[in-house]
C-alpha atoms as a PDB file:
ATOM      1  CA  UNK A   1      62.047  96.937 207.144  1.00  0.00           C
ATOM      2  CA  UNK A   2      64.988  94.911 208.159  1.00  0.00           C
ATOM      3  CA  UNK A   3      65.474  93.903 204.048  1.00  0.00           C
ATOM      4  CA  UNK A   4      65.882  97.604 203.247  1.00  0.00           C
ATOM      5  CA  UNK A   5      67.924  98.230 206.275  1.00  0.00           C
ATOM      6  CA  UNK A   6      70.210  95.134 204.538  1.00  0.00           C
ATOM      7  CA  UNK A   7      69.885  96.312 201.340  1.00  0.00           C
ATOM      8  CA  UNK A   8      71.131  99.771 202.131  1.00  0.00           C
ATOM      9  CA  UNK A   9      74.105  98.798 204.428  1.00  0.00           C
ATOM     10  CA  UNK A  10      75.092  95.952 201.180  1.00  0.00           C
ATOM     11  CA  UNK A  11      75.049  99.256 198.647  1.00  0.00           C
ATOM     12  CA  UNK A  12      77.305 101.483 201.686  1.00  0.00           C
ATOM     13  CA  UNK A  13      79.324  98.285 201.872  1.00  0.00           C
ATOM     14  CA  UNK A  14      79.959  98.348 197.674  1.00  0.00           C
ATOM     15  CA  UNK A  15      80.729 101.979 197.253  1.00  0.00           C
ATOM     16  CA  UNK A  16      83.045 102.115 200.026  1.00  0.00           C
ATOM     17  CA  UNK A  17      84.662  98.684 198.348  1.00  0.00           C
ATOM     18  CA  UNK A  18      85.010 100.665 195.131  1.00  0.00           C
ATOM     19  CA  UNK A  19      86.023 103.822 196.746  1.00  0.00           C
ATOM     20  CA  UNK A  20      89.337 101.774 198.508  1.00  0.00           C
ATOM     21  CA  UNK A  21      90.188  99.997 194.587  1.00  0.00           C
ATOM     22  CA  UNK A  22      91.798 103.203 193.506  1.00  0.00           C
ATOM     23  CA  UNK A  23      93.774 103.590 196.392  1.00  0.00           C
ATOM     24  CA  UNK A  24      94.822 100.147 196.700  1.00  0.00           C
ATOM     25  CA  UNK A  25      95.555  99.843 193.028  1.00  0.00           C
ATOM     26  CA  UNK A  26      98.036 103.020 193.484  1.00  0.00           C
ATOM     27  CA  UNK A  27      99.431 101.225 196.488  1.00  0.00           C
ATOM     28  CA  UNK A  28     101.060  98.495 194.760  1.00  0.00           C
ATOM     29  CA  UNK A  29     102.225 100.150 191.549  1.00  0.00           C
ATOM     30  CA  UNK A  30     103.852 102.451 193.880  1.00  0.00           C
ATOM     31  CA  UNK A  31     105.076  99.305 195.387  1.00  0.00           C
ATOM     32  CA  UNK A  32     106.154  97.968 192.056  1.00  0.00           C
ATOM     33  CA  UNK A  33     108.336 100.841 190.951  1.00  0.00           C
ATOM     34  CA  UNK A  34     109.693 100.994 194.340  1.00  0.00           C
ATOM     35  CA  UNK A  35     110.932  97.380 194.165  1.00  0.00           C
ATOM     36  CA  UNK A  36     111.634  98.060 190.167  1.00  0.00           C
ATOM     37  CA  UNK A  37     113.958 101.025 191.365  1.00  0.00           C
ATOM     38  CA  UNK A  38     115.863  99.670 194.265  1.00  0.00           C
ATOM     39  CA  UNK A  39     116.614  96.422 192.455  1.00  0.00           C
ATOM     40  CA  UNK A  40     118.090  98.656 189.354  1.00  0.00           C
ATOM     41  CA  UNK A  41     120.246 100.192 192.320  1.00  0.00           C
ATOM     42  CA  UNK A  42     121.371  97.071 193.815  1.00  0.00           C
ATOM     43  CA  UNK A  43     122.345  95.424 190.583  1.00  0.00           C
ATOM     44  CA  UNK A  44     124.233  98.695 189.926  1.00  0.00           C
ATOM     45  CA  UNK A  45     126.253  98.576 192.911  1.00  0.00           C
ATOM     46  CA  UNK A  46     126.576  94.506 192.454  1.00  0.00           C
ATOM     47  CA  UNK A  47     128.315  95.287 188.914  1.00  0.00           C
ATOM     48  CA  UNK A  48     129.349  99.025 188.646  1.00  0.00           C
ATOM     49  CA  UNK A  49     127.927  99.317 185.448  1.00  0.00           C
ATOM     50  CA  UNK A  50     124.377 101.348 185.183  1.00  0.00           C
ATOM     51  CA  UNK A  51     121.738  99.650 182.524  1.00  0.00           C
ATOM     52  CA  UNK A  52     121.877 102.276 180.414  1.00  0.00           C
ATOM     53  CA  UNK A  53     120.561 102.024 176.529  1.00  0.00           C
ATOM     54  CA  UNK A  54     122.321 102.109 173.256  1.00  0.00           C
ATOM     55  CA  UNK A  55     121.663 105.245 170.766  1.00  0.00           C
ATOM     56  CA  UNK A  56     120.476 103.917 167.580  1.00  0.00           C
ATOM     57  CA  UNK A  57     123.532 105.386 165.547  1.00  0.00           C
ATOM     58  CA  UNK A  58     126.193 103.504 167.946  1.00  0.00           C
ATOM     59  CA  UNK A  59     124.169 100.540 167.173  1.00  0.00           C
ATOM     60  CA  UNK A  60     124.512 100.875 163.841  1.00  0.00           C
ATOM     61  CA  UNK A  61     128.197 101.705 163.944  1.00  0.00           C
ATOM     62  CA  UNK A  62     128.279  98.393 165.686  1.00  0.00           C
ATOM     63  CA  UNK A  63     126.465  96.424 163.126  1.00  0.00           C
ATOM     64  CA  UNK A  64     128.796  98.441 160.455  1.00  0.00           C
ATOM     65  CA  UNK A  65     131.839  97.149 161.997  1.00  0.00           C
ATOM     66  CA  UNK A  66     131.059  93.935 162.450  1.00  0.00           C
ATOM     67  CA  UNK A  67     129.699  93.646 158.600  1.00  0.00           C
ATOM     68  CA  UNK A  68     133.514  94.525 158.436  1.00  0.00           C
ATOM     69  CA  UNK A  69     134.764  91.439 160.339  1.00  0.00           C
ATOM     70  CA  UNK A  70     133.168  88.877 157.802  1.00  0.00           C
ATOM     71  CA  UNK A  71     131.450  86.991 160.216  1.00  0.00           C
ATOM     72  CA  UNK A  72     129.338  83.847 158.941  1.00  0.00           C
ATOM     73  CA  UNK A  73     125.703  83.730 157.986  1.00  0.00           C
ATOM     74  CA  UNK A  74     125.195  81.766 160.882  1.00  0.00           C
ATOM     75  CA  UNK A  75     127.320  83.347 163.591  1.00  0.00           C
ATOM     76  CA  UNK A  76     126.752  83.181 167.190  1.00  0.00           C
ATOM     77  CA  UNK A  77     127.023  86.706 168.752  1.00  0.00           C
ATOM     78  CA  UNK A  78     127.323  87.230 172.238  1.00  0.00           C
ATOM     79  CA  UNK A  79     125.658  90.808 174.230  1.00  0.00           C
ATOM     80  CA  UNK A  80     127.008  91.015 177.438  1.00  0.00           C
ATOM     81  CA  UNK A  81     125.561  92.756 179.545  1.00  0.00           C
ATOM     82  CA  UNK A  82     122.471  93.509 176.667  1.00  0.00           C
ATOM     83  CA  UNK A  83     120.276  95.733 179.643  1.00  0.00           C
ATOM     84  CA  UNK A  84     117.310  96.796 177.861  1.00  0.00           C
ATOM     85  CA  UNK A  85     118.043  94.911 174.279  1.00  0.00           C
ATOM     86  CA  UNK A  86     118.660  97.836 172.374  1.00  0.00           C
ATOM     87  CA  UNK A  87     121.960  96.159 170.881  1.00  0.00           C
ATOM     88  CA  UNK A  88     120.154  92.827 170.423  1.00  0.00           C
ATOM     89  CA  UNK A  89     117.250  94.067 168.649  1.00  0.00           C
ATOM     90  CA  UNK A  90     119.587  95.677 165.829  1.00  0.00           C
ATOM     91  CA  UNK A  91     122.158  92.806 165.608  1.00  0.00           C
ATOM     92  CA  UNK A  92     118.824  90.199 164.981  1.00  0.00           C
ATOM     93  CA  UNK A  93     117.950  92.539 162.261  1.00  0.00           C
ATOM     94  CA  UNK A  94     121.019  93.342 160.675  1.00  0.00           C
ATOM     95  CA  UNK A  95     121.911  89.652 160.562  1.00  0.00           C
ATOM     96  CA  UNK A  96     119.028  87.913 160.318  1.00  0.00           C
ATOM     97  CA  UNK A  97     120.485  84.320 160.229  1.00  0.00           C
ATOM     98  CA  UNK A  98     122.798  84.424 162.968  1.00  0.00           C
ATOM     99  CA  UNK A  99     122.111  83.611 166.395  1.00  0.00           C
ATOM    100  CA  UNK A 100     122.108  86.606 168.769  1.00  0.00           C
ATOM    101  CA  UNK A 101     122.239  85.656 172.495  1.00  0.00           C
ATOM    102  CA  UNK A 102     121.742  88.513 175.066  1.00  0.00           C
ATOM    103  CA  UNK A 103     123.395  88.226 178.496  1.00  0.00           C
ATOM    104  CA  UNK A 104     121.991  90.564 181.395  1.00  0.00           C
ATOM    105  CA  UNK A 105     121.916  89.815 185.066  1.00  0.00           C
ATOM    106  CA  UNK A 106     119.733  92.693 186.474  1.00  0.00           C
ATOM    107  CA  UNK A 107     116.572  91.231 186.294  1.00  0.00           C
ATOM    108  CA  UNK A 108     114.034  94.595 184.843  1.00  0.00           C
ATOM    109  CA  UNK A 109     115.844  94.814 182.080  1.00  0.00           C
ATOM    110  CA  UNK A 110     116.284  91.609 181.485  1.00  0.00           C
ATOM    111  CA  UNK A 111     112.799  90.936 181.490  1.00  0.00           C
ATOM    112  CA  UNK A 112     112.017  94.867 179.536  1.00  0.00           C
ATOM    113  CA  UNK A 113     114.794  93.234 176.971  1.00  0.00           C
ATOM    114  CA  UNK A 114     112.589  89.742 176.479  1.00  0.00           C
ATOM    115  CA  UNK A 115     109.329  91.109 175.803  1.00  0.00           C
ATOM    116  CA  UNK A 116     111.545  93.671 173.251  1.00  0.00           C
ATOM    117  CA  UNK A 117     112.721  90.547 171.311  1.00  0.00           C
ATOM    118  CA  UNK A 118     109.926  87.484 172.124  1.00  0.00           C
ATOM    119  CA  UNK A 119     108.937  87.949 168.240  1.00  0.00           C
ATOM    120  CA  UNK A 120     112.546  87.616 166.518  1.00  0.00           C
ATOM    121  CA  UNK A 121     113.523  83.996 166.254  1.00  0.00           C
ATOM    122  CA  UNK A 122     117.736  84.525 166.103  1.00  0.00           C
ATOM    123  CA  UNK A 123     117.534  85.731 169.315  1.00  0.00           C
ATOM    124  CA  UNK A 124     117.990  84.540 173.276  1.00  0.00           C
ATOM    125  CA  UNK A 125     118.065  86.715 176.185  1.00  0.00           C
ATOM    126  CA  UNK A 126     119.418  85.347 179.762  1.00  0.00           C
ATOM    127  CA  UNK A 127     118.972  86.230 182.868  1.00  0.00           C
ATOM    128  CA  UNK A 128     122.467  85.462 184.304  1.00  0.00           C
ATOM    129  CA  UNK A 129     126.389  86.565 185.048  1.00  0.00           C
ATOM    130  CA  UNK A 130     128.338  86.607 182.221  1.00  0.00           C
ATOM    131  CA  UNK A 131     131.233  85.886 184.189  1.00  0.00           C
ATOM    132  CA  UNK A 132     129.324  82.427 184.069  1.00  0.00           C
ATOM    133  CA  UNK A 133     129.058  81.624 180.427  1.00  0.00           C
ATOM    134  CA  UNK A 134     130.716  79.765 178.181  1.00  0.00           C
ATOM    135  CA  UNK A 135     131.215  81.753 175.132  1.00  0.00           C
ATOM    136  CA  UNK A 136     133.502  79.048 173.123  1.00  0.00           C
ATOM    137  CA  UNK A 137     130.480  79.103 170.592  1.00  0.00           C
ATOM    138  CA  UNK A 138     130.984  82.748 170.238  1.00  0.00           C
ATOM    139  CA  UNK A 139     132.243  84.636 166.541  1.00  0.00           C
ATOM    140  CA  UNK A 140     131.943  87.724 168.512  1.00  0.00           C
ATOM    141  CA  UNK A 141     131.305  89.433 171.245  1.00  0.00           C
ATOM    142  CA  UNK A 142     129.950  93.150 171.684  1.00  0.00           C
ATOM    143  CA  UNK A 143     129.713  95.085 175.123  1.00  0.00           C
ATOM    144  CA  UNK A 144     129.189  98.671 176.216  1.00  0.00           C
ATOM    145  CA  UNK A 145     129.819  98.349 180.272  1.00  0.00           C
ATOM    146  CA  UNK A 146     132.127 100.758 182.565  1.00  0.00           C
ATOM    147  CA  UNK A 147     136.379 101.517 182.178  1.00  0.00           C
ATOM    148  CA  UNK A 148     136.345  99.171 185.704  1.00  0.00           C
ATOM    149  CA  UNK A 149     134.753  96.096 184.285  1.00  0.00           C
ATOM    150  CA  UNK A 150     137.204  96.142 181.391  1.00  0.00           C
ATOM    151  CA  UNK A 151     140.008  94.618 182.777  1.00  0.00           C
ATOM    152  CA  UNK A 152     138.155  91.763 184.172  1.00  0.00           C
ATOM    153  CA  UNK A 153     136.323  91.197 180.827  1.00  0.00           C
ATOM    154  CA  UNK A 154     139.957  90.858 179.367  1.00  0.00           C
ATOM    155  CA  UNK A 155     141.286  88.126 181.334  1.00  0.00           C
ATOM    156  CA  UNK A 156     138.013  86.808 181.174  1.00  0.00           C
ATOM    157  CA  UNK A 157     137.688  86.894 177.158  1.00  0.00           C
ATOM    158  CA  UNK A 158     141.276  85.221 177.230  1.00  0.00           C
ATOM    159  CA  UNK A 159     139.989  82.407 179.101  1.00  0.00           C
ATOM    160  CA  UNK A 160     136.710  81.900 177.386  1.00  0.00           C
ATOM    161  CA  UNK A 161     136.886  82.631 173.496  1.00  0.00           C
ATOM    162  CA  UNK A 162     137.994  81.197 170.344  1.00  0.00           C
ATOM    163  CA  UNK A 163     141.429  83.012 169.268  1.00  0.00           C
ATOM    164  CA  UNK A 164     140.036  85.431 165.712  1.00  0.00           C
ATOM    165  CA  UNK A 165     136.754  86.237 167.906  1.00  0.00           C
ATOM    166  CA  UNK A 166     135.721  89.782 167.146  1.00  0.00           C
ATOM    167  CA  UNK A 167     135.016  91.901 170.301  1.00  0.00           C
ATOM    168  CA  UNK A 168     133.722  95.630 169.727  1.00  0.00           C
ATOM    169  CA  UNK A 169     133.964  97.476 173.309  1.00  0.00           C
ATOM    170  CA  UNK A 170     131.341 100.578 172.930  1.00  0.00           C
ATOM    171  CA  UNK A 171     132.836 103.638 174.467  1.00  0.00           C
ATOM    172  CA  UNK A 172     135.023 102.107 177.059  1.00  0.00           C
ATOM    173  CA  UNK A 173     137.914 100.310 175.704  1.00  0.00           C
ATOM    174  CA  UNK A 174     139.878  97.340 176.686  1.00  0.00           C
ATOM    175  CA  UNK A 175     143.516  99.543 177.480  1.00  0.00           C
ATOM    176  CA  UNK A 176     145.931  96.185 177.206  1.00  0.00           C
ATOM    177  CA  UNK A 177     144.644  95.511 173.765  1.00  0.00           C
ATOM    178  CA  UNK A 178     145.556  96.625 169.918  1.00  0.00           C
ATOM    179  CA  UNK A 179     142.161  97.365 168.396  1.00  0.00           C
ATOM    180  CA  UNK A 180     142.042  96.456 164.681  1.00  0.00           C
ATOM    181  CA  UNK A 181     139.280  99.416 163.829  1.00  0.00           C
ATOM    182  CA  UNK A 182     137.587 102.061 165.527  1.00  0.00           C
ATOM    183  CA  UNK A 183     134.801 103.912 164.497  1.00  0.00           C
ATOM    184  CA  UNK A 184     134.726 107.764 166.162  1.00  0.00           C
ATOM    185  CA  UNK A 185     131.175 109.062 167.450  1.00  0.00           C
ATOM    186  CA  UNK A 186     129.910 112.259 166.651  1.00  0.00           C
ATOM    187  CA  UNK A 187     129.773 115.301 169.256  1.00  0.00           C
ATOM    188  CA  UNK A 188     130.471 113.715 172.737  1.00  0.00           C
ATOM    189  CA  UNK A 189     129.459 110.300 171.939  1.00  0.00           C
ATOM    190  CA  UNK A 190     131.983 107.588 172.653  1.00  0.00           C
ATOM    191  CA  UNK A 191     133.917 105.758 169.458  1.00  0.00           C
ATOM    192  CA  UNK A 192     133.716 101.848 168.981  1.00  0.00           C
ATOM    193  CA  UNK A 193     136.404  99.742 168.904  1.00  0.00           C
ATOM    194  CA  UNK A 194     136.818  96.401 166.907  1.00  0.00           C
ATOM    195  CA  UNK A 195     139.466  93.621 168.201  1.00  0.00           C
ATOM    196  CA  UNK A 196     140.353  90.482 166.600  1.00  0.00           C
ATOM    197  CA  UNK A 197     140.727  88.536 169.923  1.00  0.00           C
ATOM    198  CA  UNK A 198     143.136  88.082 171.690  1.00  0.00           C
ATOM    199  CA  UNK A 199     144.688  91.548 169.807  1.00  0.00           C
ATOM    200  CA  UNK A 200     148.348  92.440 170.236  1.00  0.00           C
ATOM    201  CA  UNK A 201     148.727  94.342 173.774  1.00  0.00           C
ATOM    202  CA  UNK A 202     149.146  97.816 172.875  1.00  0.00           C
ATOM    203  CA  UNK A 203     152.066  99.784 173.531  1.00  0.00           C
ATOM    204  CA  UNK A 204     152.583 101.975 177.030  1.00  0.00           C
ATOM    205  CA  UNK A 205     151.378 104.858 176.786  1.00  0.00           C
ATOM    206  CA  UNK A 206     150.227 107.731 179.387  1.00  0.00           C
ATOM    207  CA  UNK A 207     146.293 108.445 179.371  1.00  0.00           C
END
């Protein structure tokens, strides 16, 4: 009697064990996305700039204008601020022999934009401030970040790049600078602009 009083308590014990696995498994993805969330929200009010992805056409009006610059078969292109890897995926494939290096310091996306690009070989994704990196290796630079971070970038760009660099600023321009070609969006997307760094500063004018 006792055995079947054991056994029966050791099957209670089981389904109740199995009933609680649901629960607990919702319990920490819940906990995961909360952790995801508020980290995207700190890192958003650490840089003023929101991880937000790249349309596929301004991508490829990126790629289009920097087929325009001439770079080398082997050129080292900088992503700052890459996010998700949008951007870096379609530079690696548009120029296959040049080394793309993607520079994000939130850490989700950083780690969404390494498992995007773990199987293409011309490409490198850190997790780090870019405001920390040496780009003197760089033959250009691309970025799509927020009209505050653009000054800073400028200064910063002046201090850290080879004069001839080509920088294309996606939607959000760098205002002290002449860009050498733009390339307009359609509807109310935002136009890309190429500079040959350290461009001419642009004239004064009222915005």
């Amino acid at each position: 009697m006792p055995t079947l009083l054991n056994a029966a308590f050791s099957i209670r014990s089981s389904s109740s064990e199995r009933s609680h696995m649901p629960q607990a498994i919702s319990v920490v993805l819940l906990a995961a996305v909360l952790l995801v969330c508020l980290s995207l929200l700190f890192f958003h009010a650490l840089t003023r700039v929101p991880s937000w992805p790249l349309a596929g056409s301004e991508a490829a009006d990126v790629v289009a204008l920097l087929r325009d610059a001439n770079l080398s078969r082997s050129a080292v292109i900088y992503d700052l601020g890459c996010g998700w890897g949008s951007l870096v995926i379609a530079l690696a494939k548009a120029f296959p022999d040049a080394h793309v290096k993607g520079i994000e310091i939130s850490p989700f996306p950083c780690f969404v934009a390494r498992l995007r690009t773990w199987c293409l070989p011309n490409v490198s994704v850190v997790g780090k401030n870019f405001y920390r990196c040496d780009l003197a290796d760089a033959d250009a630079v691309t970025c799509y970040l927020m009209p505050s971070a653009m000054p800073k970038l400028s200064k910063f760009l002046d201090e850290t790049v080879r004069p001839g660099t080509a920088v294309l600023a996606v939607t959000f321009w760098f205002r002290d600078r002449s860009p050498k070609t733009t390339k307009d969006g359609p509807g109310l997307r935002g136009a890309i602009a190429l500079y040959v760094w350290p461009a001419n500063s642009a004239p004064d004018r009222t915005l």
